[in-house]
Protein backbone atom coordinates (compact mmCIF):
# COMPACT_ATOMS: atom_id res chain seq x y z
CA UNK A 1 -6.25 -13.17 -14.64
CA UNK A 2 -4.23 -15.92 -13.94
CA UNK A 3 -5.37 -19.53 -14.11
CA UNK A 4 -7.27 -21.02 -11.26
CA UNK A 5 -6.19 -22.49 -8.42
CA UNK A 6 -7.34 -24.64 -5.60
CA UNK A 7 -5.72 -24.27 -2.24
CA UNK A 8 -6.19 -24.49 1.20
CA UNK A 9 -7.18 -20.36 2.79
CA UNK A 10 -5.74 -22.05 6.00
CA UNK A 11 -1.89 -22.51 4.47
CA UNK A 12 -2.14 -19.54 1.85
CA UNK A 13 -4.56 -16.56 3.63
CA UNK A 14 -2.50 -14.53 6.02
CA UNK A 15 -6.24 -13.42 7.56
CA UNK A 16 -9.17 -15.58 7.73
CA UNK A 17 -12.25 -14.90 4.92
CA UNK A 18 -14.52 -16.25 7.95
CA UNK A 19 -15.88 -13.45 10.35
CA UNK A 20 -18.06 -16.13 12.96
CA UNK A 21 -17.24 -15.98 16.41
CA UNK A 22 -17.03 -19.97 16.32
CA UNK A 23 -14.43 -20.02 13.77
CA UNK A 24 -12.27 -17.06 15.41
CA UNK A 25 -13.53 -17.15 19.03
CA UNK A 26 -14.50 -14.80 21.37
CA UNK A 27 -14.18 -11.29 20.81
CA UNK A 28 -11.62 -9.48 23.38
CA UNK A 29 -13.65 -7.70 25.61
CA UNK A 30 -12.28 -3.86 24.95
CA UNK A 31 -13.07 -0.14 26.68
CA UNK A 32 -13.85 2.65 25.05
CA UNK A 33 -15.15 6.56 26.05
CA UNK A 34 -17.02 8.65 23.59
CA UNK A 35 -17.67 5.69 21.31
CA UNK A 36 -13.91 5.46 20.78
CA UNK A 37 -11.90 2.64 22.07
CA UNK A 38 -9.50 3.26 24.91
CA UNK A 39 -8.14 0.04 25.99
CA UNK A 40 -7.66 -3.29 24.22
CA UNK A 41 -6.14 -6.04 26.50
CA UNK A 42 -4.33 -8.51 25.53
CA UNK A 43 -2.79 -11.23 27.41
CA UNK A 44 0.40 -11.83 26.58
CA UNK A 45 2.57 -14.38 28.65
CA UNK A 46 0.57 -13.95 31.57
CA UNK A 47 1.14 -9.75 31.41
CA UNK A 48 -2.09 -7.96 30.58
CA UNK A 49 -1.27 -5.21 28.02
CA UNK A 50 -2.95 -2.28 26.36
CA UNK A 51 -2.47 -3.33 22.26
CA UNK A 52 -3.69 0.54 22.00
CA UNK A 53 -0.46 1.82 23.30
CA UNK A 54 1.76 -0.70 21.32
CA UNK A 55 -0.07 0.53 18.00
CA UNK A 56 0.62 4.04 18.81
CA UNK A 57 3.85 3.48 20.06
CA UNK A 58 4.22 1.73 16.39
CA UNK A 59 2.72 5.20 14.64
CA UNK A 60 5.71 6.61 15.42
CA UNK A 61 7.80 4.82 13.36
CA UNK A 62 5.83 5.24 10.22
CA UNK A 63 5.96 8.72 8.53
CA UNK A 64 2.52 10.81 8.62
CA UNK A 65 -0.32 10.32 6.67
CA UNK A 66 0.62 7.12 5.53
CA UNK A 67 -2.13 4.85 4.94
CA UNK A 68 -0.87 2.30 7.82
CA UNK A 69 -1.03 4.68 10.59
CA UNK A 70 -4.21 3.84 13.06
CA UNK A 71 -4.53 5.88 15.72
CA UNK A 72 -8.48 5.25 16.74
CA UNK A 73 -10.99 2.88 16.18
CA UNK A 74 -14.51 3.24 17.19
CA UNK A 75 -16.29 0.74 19.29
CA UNK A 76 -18.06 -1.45 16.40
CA UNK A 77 -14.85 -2.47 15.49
CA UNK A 78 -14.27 -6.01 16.74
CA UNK A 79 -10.74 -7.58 18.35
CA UNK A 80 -9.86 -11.00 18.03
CA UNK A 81 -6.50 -12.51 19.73
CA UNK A 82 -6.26 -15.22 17.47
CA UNK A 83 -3.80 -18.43 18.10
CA UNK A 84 -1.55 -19.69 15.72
CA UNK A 85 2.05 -20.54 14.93
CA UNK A 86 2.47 -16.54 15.20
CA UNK A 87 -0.17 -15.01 17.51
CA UNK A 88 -1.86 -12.05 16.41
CA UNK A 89 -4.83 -9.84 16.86
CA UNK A 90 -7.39 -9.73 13.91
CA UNK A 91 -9.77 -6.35 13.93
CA UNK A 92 -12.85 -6.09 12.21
CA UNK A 93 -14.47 -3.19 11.01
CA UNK A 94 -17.75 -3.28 9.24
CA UNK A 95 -17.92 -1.21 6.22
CA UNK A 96 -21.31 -2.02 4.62
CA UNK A 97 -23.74 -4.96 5.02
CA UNK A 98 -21.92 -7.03 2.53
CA UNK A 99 -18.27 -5.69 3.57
CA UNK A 100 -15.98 -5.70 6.04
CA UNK A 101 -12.73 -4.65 6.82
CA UNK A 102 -9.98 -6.64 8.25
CA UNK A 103 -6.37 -5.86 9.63
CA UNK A 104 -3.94 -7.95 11.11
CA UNK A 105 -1.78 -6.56 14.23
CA UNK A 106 1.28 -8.20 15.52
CA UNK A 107 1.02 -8.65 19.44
CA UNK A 108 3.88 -5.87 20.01
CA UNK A 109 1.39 -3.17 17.81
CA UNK A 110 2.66 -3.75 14.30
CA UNK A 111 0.22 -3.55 11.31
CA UNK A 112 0.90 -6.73 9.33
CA UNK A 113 -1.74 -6.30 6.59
CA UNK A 114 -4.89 -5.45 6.05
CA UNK A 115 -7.72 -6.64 3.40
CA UNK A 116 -11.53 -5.56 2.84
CA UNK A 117 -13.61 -8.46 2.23
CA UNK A 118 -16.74 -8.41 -0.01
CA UNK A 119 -19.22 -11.19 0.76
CA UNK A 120 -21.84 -13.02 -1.60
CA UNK A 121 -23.29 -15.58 -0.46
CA UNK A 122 -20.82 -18.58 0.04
CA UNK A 123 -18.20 -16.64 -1.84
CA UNK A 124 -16.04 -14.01 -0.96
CA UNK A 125 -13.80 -11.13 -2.80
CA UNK A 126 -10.98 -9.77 -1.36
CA UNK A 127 -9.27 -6.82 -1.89
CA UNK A 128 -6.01 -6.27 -1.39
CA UNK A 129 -4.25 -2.89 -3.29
CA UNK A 130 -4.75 -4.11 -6.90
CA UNK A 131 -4.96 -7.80 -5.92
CA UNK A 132 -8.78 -9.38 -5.98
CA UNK A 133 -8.29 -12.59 -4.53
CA UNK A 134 -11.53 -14.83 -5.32
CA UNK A 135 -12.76 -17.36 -2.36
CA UNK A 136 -15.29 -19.89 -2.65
CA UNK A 137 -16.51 -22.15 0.64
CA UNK A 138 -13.44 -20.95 2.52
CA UNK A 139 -11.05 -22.26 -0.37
CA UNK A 140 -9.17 -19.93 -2.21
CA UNK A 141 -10.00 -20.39 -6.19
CA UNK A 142 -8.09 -17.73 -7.81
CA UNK A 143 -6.52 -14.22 -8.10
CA UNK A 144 -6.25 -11.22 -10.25
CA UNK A 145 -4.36 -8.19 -10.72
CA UNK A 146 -6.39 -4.82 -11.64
CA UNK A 147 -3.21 -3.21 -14.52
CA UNK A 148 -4.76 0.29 -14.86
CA UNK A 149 -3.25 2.13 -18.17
CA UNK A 150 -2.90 5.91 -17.87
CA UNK A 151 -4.73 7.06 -20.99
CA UNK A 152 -3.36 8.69 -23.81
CA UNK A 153 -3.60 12.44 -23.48
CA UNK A 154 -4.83 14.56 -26.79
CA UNK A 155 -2.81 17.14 -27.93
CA UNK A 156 -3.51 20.86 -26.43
CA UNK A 157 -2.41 23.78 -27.51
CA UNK A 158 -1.01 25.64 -24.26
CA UNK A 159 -2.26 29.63 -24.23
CA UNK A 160 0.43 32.00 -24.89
CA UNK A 161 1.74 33.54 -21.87
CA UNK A 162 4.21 36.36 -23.91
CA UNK A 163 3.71 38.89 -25.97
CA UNK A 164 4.97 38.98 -29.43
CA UNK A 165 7.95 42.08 -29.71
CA UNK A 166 6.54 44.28 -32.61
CA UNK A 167 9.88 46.33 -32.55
CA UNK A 168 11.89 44.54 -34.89
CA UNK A 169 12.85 45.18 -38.46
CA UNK A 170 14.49 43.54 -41.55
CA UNK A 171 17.24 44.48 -43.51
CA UNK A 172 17.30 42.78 -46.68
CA UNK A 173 20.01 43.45 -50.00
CA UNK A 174 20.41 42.43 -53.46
CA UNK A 175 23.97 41.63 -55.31
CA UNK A 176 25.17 41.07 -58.29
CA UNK A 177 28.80 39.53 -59.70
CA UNK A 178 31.04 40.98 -61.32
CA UNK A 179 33.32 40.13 -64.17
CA UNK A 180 35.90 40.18 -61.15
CA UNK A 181 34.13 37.68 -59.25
CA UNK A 182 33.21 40.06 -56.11
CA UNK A 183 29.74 40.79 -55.35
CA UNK A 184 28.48 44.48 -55.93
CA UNK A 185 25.20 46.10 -54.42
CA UNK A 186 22.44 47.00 -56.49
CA UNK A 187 19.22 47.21 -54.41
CA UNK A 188 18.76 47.45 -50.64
CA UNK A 189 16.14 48.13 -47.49
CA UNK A 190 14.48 47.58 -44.88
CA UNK A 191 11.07 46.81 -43.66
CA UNK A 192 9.62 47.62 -39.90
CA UNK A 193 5.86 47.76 -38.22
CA UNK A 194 6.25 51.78 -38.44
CA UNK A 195 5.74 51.63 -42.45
CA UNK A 196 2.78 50.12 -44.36
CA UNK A 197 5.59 49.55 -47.43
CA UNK A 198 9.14 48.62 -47.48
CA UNK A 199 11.48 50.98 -47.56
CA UNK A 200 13.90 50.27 -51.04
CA UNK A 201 16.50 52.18 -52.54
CA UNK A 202 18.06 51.17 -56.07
CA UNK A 203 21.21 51.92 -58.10
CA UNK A 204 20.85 54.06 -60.83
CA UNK A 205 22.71 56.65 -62.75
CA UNK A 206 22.48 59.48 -60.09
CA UNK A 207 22.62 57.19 -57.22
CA UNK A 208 25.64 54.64 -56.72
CA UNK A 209 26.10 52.24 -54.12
CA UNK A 210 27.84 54.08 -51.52
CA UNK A 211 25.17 56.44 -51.61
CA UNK A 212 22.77 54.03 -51.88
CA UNK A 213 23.80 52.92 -47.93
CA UNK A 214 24.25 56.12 -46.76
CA UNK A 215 20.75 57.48 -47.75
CA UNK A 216 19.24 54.15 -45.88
CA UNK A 217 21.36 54.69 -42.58
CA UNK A 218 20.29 58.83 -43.03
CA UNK A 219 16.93 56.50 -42.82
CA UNK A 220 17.69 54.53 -40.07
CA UNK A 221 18.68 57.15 -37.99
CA UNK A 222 15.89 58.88 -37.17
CA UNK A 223 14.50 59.05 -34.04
CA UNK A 224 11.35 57.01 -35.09
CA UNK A 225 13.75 54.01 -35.34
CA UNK A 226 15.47 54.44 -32.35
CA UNK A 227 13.22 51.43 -30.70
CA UNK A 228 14.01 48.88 -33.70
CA UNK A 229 16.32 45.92 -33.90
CA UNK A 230 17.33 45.28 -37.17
CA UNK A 231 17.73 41.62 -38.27
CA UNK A 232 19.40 40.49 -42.03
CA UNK A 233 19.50 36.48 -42.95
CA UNK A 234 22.08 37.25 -45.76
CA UNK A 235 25.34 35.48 -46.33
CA UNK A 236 28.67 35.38 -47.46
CA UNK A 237 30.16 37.98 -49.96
CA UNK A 238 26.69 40.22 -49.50
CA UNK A 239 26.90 40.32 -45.58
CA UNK A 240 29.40 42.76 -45.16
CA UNK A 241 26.92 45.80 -46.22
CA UNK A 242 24.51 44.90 -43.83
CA UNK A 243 27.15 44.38 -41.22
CA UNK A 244 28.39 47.51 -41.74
CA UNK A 245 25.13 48.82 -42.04
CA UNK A 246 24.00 48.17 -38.36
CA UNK A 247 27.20 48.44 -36.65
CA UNK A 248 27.13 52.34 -37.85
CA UNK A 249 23.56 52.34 -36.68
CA UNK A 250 24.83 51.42 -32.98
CA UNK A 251 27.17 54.37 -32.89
């Protein structure tokens, strides 16, 4: 809230707080059918005019469903022509007992601005988007702006709309080096969701590395794998075996 001030409602309120008939004058006497109004004439240089058409003429103008479009107003509403530097015509609308509504019209059907009102006694609160402005005995004491902070959302865990793939295996080797610095094969296989175990094979005196590969791919081949994609996360001097490995498989 900002601090308070005092100043005149007459030099800084675009619409009046007071609603008397002594302080506004005489409401414009209007037509209406079906408890709607019809026909609200305004004098205007001598020309009698309908302000109803110049407000829907106005509508026009404004894109739909946008919260200054009017099109009807019932016959409580009241319609002031007030007098002032800028003429204008002030309707009133009574909300509740204690509240009113209040909207300024140019005299060619423009909406200026409108404000609801909340009365207390002698003060009065009005509303204006997120602007209360405070009055007290017709003076206007302060204002305030409403900030409203979008709260901090807790974390949720979103649902999962896939599926997990269960068709996908792991190929997986073991090296060693030799005195002539090059990597050699000593252990190798594979793992899928079709086995309850690994698959391994190891080097030993009847088996040798070359054989050792081509007993797994005999492996791989079967028709049970035919489904599986084969992923290795090996590097370097030990990748070629499993490249080799599933580019055969592909033929």
């Amino acid at each position: 809230m900002v601090p308070s001030i005092r100043i005149s409602t007459t030099a800084s309120l675009s619409i009046p707080s007071n609603t008397e008939e002594n302080y506004l004058g005489k409401a414009l006497f209007v037509v209406g059918e079906n408890n709607i109004v019809t026909y609200i004439p305004v004098n205007i240089q001598g020309v009698l005019i309908n302000l109803l058409d110049k407000i829907n003429e106005k509508n026009h103008l404004i894109r739909n469903k946008h919260k200054d479009i009017r099109t009807s107003f019932d016959m409580s509403c009241k319609f002031y022509h007030i007098k002032s530097r800028i003429d204008y015509i002030l309707v009133i609308r009574i909300l509740k007992d204690n509240q009113v509504e209040k909207i300024k019209y140019s005299l060619s059907g423009v909406l200026l601005s409108s404000v609801v009102d909340t009365t207390d006694g002698n003060k009065v609160s009005r509303f204006r988007g997120s602007e209360t402005l405070h009055i007290v005995d017709n003076i206007a004491m302060d204002k305030s702006n409403k900030i409203t902070f979008k709260p901090i959302e807790s974390y949720k865990v979103k649902s999962r709309t896939w599926w997990a793939n269960p068709n996908i295996g792991v190929i997986d080797l073991e090296t060693y080096l030799e005195d002539d610095n090059i990597h050699k094969l000593y252990a190798l296989g594979f793992r899928t969701n079709l086995n309850e175990n690994p698959v391994v094979y190891y080097i030993d005196k009847k088996f040798n590395r070359n054989v050792l590969v081509l007993n797994m791919i005999d492996e791989l081949l079967r028709p049970k794998y035919k489904n599986i994609t084969f992923y290795s996360h090996k590097k370097r001097g030990r990748l070629w075996c499993c490249i080799y490995t599933k580019d055969f498989i592909r033929l």
